[in-house]
Protein backbone atom coordinates (compact mmCIF):
# COMPACT_ATOMS: atom_id res chain seq x y z
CA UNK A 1 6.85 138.42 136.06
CA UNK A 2 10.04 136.05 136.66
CA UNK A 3 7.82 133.44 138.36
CA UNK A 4 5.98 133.17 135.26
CA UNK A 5 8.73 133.16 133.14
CA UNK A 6 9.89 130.39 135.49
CA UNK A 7 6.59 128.63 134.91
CA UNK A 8 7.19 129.14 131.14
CA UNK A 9 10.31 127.92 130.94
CA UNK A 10 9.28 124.61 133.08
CA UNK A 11 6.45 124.12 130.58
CA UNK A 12 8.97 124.47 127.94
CA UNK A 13 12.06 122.02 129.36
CA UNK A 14 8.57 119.43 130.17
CA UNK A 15 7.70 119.78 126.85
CA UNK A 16 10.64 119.15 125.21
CA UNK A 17 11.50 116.12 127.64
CA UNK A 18 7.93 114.56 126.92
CA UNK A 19 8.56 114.78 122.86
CA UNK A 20 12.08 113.07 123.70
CA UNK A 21 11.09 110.95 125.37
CA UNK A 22 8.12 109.94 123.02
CA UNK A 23 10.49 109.92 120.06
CA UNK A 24 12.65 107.43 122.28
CA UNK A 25 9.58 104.71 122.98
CA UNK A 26 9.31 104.17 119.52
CA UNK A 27 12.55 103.69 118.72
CA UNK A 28 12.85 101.15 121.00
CA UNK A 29 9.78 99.36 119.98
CA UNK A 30 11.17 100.12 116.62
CA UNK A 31 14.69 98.17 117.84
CA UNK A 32 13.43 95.50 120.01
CA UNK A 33 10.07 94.59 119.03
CA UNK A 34 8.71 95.73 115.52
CA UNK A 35 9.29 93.00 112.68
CA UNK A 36 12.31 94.27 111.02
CA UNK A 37 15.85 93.57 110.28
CA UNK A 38 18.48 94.31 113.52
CA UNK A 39 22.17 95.06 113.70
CA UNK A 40 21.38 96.34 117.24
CA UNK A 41 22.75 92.84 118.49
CA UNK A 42 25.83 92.63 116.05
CA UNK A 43 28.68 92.89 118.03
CA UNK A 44 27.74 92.60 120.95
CA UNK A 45 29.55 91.42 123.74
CA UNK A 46 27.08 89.60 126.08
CA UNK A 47 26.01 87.57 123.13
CA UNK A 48 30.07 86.06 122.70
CA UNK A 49 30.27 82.26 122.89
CA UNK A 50 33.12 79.97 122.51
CA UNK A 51 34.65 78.82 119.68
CA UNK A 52 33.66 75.62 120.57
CA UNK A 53 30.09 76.69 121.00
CA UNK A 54 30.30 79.06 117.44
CA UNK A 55 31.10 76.18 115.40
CA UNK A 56 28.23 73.96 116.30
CA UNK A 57 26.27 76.60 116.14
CA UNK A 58 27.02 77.56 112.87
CA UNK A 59 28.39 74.81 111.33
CA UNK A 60 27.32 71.66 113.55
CA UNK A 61 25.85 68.14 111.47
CA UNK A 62 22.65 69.40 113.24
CA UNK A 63 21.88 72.00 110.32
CA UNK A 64 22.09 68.94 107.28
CA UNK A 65 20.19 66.96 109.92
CA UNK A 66 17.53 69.49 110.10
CA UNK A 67 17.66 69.93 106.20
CA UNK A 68 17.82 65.96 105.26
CA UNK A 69 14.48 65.08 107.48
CA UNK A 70 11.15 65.01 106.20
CA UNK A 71 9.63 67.53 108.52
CA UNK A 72 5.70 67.54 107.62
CA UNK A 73 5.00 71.65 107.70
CA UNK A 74 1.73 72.03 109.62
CA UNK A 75 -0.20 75.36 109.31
CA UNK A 76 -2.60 77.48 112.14
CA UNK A 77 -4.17 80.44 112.10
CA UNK A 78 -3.24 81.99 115.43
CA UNK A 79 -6.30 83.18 117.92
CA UNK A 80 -6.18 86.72 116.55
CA UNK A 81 -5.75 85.57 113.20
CA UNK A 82 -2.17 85.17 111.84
CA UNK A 83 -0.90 82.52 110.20
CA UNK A 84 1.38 80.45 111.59
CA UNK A 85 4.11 77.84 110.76
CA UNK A 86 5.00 74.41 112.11
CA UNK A 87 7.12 71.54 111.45
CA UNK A 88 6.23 68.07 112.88
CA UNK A 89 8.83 65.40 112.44
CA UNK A 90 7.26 61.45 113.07
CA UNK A 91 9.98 59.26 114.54
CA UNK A 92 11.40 56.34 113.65
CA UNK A 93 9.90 53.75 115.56
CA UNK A 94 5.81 54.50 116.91
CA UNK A 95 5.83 56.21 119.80
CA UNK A 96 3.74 58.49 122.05
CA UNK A 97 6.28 60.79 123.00
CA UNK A 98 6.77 63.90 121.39
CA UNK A 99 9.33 67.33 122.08
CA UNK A 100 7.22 70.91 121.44
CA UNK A 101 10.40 72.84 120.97
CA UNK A 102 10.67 76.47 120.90
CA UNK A 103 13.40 79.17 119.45
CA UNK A 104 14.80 82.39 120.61
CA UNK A 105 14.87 85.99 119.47
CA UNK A 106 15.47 86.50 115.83
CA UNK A 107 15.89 82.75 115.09
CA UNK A 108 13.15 80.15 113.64
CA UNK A 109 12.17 76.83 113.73
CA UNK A 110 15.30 74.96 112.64
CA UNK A 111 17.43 76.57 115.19
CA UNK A 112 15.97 73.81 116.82
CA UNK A 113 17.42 70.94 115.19
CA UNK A 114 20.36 71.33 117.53
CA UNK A 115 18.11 69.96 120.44
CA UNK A 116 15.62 68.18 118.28
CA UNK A 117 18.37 65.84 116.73
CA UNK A 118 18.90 64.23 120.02
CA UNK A 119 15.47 63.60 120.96
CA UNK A 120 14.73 62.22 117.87
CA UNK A 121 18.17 60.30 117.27
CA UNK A 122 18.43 59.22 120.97
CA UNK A 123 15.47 59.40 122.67
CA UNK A 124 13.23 58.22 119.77
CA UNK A 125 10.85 61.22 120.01
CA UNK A 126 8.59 62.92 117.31
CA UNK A 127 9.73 66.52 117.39
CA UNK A 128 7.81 69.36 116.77
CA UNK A 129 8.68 72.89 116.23
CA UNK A 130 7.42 76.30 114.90
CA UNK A 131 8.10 79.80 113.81
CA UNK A 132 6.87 81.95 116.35
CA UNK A 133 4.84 84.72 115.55
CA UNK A 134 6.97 87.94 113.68
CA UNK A 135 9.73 84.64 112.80
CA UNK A 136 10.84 83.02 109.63
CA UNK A 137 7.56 81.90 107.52
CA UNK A 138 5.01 82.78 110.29
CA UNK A 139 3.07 86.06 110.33
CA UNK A 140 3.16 89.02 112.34
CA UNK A 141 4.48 92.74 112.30
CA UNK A 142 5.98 92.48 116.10
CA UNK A 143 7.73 90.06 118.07
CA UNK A 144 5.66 88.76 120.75
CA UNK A 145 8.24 88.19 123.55
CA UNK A 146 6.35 84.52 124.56
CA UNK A 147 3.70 86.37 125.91
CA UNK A 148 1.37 86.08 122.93
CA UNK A 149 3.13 82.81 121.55
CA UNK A 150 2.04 81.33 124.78
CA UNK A 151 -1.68 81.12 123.22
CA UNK A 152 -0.21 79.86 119.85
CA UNK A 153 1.57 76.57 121.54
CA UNK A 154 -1.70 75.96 123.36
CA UNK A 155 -3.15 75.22 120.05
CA UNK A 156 -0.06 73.77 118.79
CA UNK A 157 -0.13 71.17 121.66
CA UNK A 158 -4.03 71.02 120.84
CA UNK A 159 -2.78 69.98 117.43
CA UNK A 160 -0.60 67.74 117.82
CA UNK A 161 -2.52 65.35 120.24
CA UNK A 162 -5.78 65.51 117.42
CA UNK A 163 -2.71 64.52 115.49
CA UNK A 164 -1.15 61.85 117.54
CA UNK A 165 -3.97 60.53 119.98
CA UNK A 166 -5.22 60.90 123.41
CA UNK A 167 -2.44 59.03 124.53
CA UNK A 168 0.45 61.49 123.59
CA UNK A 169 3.16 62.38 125.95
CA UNK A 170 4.79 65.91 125.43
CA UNK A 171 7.66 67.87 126.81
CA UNK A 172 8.28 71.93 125.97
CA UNK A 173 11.57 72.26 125.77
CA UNK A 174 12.25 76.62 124.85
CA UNK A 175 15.69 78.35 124.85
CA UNK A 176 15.78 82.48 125.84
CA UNK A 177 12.82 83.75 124.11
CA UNK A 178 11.47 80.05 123.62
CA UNK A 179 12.03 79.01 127.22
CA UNK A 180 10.02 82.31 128.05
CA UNK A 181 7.22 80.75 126.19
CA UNK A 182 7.23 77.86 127.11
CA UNK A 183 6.93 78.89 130.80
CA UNK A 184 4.47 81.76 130.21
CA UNK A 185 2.41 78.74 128.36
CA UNK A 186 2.81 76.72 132.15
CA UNK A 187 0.43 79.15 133.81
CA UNK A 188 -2.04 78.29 131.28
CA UNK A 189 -4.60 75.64 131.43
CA UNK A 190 -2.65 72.81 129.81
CA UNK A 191 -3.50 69.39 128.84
CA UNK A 192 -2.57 66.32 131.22
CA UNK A 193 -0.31 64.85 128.11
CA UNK A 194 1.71 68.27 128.51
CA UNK A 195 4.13 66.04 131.25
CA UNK A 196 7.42 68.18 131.58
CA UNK A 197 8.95 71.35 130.41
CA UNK A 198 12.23 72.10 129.88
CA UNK A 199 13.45 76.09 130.07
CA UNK A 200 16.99 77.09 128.97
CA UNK A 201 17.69 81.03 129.66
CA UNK A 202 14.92 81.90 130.41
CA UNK A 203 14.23 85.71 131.24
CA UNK A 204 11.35 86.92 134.46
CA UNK A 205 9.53 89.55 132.22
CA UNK A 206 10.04 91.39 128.99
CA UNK A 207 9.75 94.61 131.58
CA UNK A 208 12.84 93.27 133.80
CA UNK A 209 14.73 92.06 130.45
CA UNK A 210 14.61 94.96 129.00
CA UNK A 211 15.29 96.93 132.50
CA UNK A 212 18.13 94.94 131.99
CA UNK A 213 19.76 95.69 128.35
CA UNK A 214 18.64 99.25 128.94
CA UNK A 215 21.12 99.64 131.40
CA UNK A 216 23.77 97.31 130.33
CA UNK A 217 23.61 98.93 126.45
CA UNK A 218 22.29 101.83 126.64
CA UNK A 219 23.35 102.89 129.98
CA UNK A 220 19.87 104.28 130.48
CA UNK A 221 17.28 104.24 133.90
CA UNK A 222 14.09 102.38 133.00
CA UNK A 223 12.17 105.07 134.02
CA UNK A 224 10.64 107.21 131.78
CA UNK A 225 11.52 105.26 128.46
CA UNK A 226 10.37 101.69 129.43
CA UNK A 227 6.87 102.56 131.06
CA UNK A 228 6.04 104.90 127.94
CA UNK A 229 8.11 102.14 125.30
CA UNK A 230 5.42 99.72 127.31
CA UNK A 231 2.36 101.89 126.19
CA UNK A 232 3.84 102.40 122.63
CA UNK A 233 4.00 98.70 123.13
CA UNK A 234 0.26 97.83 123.91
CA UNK A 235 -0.89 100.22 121.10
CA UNK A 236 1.24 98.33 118.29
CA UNK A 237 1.32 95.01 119.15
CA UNK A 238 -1.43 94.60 122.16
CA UNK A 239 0.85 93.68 125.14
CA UNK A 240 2.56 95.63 128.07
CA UNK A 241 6.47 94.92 129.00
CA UNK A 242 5.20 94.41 132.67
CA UNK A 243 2.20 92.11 131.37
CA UNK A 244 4.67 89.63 129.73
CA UNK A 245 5.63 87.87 132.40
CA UNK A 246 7.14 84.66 132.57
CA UNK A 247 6.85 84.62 136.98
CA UNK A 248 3.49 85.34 137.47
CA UNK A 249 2.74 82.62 134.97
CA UNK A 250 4.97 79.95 136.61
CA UNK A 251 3.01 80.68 139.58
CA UNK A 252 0.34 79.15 138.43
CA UNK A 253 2.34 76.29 136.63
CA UNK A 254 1.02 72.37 137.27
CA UNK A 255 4.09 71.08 135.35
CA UNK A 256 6.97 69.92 136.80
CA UNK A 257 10.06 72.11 135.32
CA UNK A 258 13.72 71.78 134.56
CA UNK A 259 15.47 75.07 134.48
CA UNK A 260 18.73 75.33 132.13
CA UNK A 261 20.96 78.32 133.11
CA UNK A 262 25.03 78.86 132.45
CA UNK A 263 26.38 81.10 135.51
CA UNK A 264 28.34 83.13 132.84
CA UNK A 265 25.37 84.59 131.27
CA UNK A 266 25.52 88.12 130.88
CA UNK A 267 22.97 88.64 128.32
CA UNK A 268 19.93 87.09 130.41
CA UNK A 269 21.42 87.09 134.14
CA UNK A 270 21.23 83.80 135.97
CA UNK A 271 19.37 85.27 139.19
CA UNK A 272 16.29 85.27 136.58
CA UNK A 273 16.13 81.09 136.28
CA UNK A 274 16.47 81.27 140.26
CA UNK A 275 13.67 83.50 141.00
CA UNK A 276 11.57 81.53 138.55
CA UNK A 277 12.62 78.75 140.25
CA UNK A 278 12.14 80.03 143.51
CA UNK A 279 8.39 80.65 142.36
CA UNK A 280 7.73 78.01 140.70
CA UNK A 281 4.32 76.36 141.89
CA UNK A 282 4.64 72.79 140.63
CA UNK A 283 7.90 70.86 140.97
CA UNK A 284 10.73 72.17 139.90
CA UNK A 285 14.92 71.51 139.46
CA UNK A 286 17.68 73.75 138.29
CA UNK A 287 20.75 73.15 136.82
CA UNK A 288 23.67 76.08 136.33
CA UNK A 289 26.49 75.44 134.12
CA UNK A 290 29.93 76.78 135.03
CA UNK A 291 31.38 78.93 131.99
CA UNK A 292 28.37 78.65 130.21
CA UNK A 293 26.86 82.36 128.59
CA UNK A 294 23.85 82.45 126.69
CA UNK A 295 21.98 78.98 125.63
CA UNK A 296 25.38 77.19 125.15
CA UNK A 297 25.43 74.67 127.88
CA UNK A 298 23.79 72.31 125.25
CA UNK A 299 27.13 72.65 123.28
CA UNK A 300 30.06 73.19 125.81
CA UNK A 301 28.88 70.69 128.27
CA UNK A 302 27.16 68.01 126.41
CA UNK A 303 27.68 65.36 128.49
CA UNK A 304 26.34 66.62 131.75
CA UNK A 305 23.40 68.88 129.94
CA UNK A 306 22.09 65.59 128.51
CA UNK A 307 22.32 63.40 131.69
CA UNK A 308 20.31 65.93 134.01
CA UNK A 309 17.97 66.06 131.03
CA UNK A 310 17.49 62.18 130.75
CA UNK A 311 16.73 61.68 134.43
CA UNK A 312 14.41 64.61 134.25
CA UNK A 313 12.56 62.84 131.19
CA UNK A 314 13.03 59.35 132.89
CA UNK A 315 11.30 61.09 136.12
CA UNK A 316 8.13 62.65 134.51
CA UNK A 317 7.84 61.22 131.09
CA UNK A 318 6.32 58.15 131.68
């Protein structure tokens, strides 16, 4: 009789852990992934920049730049059929170079305009860039991570060379969640006129990210929440955590890549740009900045950011 209340009682404490834990996976799909609005990231430490950094972000010539140009929008409908957004930018003098740019988590296209002004000002580039899927005035109920956004700049790229001719030259140039996409994008079959890519803070997997922020927020294991937030995962937007990743595809990459990473990153760690780069399969440099957290290099060390990226343009944009 006391075994099998033992037995009862185990069935009972499993039960109740399995119904946690359930209730758990979708609220962090609910919090990470599902379109919605998120305070989760308010306040939070990892994501603190200088002040330096916070007022170009917020309040840098960039934004008017972005406003003031006549971006032509451009419009898809996405492989699985949402609608998408783009923004394509001609430059001032003909050319046959053009920057695919790509945003992070939360943001949209003209978060881009910080990076896009130069190549366009500077460099005399067209620039494109888009609302991912689940951003600003693109569809989608979830946020894709880069894994399905991969697929979407594929036809982007498609796009823009019907648009611009055989003869266009492109760099990817992503930042976090962008630079993930860009790179997941590298293991695809690309075009030839797809020369150079470009990834600042970039992140391994969504799996290892969120690993990550599990711990470092939530000061949870991974296991059991992330493999059963993973299925919740596939069944709502179609992808696993551990499917989503950004090293597998760069293991397959044919395009050279410059990876962007500040050694003060706490938000995505730096070893995740070195163990992409350390599996990279077609050429590859990487540049650390000292001081630098998350995507601010651009803005805190100017100078240098834009010299490696000029002799990484001058090397395989031809």
């Amino acid at each position: 009789m006391k075994k099998k209340r033992w037995i009862k009682i185990g069935i009972g404490l499993f039960s109740v852990l399995f119904i946690i834990n359930g209730i758990a996976s979708f609220y962090f799909y609910d919090l990470a992934i599902e379109r919605n609005v998120k305070d989760f990231l308010v306040g939070n430490a990892d994501l603190d920049v200088s002040a330096e950094a916070m007022d170009v972000f917020t309040e840098g010539d960039w934004r008017q730049w972005y406003q003031d140009e006549n971006f032509e929008q451009m419009e898809m409908t996405s492989y699985d059929g949402l609608e998408l957004k783009g923004y394509f930018l001609e430059a001032k003098e003909p050319t046959d170079k053009t920057v695919v740019l790509a945003h992070g988590y939360l943001g949209h296209a003209g978060d881009m305009g910080l990076y896009g002004q130069y190549y366009y000002e500077e460099l005399g580039y067209n620039v494109f860039t888009a609302d991912l899927r689940g951003h600003g005035e693109s569809g989608g109920d979830y946020i894709g991570f880069g894994w399905h956004d991969r697929m979407d700049y594929t036809d982007w790229i498609d796009q823009i060379i019907e648009k611009e001719g055989p003869e266009s030259q492109i760099v990817l140039h992503g930042v976090s969640m962008g630079a993930a996409t860009v790179l997941m994008a590298s293991g695809e079959v690309l075009p030839d006129n797809v020369q150079a890519i470009v990834a600042d803070s970039p992140y391994t997997s969504v799996y290892e990210l969120f690993e990550y922020q599990l711990n470092r927020m939530f000061h949870l294991p991974a296991f059991p929440v992330l493999p059963s937030t993973s299925l919740v995962t596939n069944m709502q937007a179609g992808y696993t955590l551990k499917e989503a990743s950004t090293l597998e595809q760069v293991k397959k990459a044919d395009v050279p890549i410059l990876y962007v990473h500040g050694d003060a990153d706490t938000f995505v760690p730096t070893v995740m740009s070195q163990e992409l780069y350390d599996k990279t399969k077609s050429e590859a440099e990487m540049i650390t900045f000292e001081g630098a957290n998350h995507g601010e290099a651009f803005v805190i060390q100017e100078e240098r950011y834009i010299n490696e990226l000029n002799q990484f343009l001058q090397k395989y944009m031809d």
